[in-house]
C-alpha atoms as a PDB file:
ATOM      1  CA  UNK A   1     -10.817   1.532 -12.481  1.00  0.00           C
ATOM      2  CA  UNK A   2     -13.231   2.694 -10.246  1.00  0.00           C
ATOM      3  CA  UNK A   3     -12.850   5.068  -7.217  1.00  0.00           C
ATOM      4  CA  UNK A   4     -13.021   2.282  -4.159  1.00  0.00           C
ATOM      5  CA  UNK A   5      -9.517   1.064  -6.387  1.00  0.00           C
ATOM      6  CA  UNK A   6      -8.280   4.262  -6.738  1.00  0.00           C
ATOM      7  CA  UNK A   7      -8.644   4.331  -2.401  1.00  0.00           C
ATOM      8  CA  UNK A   8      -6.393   1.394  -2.479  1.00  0.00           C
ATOM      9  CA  UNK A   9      -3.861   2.695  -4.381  1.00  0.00           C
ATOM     10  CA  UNK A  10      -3.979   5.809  -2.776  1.00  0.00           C
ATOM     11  CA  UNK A  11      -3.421   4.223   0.511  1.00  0.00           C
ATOM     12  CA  UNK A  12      -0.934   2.132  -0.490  1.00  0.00           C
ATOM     13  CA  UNK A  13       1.215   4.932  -1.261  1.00  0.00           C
ATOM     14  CA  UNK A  14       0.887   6.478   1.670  1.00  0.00           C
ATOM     15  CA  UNK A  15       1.761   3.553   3.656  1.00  0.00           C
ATOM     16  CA  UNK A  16       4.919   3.733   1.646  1.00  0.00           C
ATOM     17  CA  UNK A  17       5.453   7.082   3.722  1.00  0.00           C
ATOM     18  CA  UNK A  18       4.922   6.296   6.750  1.00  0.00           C
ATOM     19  CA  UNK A  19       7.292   2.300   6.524  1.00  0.00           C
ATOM     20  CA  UNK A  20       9.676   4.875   5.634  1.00  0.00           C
ATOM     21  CA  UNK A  21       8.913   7.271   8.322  1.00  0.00           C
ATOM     22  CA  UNK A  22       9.143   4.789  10.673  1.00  0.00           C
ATOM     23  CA  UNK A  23      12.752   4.318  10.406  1.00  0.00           C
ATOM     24  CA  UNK A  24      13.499   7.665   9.475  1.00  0.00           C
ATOM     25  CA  UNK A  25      11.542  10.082  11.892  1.00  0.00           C
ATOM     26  CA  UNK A  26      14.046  11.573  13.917  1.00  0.00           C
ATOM     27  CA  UNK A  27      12.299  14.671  15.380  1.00  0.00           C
ATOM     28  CA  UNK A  28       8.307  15.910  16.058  1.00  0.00           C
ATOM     29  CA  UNK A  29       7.761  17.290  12.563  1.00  0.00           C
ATOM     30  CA  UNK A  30       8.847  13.749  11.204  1.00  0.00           C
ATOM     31  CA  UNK A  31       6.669  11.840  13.532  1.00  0.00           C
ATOM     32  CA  UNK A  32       3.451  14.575  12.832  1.00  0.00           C
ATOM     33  CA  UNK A  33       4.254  13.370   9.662  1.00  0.00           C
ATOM     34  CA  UNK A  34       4.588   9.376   9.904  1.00  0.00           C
ATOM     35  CA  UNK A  35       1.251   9.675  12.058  1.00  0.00           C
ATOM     36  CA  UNK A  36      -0.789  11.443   9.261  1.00  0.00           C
ATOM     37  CA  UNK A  37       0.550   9.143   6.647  1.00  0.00           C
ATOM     38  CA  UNK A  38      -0.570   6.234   9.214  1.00  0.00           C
ATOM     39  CA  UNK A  39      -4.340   7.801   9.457  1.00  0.00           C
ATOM     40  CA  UNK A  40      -4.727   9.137   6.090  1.00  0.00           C
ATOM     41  CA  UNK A  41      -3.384   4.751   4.483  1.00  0.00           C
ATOM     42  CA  UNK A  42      -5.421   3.564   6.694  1.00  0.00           C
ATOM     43  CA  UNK A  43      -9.023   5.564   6.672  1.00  0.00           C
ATOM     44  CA  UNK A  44      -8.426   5.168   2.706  1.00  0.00           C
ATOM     45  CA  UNK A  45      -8.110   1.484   2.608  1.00  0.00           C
ATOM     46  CA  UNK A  46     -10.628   0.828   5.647  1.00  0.00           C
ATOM     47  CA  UNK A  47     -13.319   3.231   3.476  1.00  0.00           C
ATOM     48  CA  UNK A  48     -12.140   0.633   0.128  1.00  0.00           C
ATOM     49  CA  UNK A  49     -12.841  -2.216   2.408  1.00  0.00           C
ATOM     50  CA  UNK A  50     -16.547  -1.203   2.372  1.00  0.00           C
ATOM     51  CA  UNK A  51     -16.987  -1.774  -0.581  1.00  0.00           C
ATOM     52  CA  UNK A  52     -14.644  -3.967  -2.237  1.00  0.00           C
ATOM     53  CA  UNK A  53     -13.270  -7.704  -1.055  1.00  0.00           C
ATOM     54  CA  UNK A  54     -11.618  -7.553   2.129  1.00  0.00           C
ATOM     55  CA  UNK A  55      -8.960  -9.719   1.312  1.00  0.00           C
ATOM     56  CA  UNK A  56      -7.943  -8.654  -2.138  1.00  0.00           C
ATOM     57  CA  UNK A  57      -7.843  -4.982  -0.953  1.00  0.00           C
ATOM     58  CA  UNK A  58      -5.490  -6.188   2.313  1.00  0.00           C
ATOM     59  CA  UNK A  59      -3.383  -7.938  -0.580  1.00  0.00           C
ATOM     60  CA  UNK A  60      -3.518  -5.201  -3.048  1.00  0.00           C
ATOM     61  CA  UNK A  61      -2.526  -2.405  -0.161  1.00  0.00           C
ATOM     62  CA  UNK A  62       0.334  -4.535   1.768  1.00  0.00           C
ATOM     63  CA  UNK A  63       1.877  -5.688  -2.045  1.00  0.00           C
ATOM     64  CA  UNK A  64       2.114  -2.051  -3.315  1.00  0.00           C
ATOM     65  CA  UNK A  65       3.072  -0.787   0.004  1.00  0.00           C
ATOM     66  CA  UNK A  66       5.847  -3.275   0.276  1.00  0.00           C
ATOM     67  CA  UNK A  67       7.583  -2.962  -2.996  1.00  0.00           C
ATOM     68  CA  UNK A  68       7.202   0.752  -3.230  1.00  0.00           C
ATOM     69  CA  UNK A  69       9.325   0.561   0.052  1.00  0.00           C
ATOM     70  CA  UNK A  70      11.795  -1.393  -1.052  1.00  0.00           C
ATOM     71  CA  UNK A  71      12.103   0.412  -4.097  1.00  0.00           C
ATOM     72  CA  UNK A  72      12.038   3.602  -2.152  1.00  0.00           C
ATOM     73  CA  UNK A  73      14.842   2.479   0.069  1.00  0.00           C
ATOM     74  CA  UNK A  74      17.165   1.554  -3.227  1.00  0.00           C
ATOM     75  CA  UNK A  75      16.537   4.507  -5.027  1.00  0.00           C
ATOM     76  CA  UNK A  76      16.545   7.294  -1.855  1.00  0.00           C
ATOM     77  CA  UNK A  77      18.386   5.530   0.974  1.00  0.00           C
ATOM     78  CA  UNK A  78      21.388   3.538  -0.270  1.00  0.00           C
ATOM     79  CA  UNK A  79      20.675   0.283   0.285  1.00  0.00           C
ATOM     80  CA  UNK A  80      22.059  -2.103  -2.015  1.00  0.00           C
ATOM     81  CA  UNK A  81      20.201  -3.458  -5.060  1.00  0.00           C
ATOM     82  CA  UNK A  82      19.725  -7.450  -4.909  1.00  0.00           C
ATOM     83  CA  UNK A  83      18.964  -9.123  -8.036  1.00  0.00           C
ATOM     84  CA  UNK A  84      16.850 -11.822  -6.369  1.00  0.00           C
ATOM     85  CA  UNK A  85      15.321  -9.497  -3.914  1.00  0.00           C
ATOM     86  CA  UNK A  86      13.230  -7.149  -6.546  1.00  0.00           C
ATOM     87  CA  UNK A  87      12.872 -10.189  -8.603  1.00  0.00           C
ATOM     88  CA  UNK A  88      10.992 -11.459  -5.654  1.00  0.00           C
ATOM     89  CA  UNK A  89       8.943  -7.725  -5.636  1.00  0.00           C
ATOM     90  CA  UNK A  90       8.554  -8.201  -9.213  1.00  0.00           C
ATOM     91  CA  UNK A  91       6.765 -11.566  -8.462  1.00  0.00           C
ATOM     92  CA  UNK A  92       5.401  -9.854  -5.573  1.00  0.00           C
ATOM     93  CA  UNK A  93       3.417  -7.303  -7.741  1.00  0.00           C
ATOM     94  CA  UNK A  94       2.603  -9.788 -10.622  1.00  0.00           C
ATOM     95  CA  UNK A  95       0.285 -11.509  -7.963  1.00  0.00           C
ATOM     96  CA  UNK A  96      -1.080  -8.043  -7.139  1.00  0.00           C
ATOM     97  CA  UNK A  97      -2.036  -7.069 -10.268  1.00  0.00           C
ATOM     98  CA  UNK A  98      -3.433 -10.145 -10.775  1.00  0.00           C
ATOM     99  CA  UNK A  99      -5.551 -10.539  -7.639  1.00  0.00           C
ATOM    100  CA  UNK A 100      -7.065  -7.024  -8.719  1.00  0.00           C
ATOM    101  CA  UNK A 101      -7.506  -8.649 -12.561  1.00  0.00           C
ATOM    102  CA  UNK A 102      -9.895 -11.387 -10.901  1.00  0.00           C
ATOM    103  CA  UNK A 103     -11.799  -9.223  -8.915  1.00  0.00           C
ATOM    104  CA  UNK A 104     -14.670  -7.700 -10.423  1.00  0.00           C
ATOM    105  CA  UNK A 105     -14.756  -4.136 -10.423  1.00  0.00           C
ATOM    106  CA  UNK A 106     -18.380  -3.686  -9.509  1.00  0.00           C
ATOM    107  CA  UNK A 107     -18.710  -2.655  -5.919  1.00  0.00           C
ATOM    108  CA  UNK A 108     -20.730  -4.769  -3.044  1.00  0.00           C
ATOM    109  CA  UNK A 109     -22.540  -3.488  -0.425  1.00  0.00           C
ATOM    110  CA  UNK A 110     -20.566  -4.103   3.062  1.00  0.00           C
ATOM    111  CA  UNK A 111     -22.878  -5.179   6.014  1.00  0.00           C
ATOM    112  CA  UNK A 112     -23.830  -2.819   8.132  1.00  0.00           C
ATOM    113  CA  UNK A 113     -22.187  -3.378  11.766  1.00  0.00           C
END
């Protein structure tokens, strides 16, 4: 795995952070947080975008994000574990890893705006 994936991933966790912290923030330290999670997902997976396929990093980023929410919620928050609901995630990131299987790992150039 190169380092443009490694961005991705990196992001993706992040944006885990901040779903959370939007629900969760309840004062300014929480927010200051949220907001640097929010900069520091994004600027990662906008820099991966440069260099990798738009669309598979968008997919990659928003599939991680979302199940590492979900199972973030279930294992720190409470809420209640549905069978067909992490099945679904489990499908879910099946189709991730598999979109990042297909795409080469070789970086392209992005055009220059």
């Amino acid at each position: 795995m190169n380092n443009e994936w490694m961005k991705v991933f990196i992001a993706a966790f992040f944006e885990i952070f901040w779903v959370i912290g939007l629900k969760h923030a309840h004062d300014f330290w929480t927010w200051v947080g949220t907001i640097v999670a929010i900069f520091v997902s994004f600027y990662l997976m906008i820099m991966a975008g440069r260099k990798l396929p738009v669309g598979t990093v968008y997919a990659v980023f928003v599939g991680l994000g979302t199940a590492g929410t979900v199972f973030s919620e279930i294992v720190f928050f409470g809420e209640p574990f549905v069978l067909g609901k992490v099945l679904l995630i489990l499908v879910l990131l099946t189709g991730v890893v598999g979109l990042k299987l297909v795409t080469p790992d070789k970086t392209q150039e992005g055009g220059e705006s």
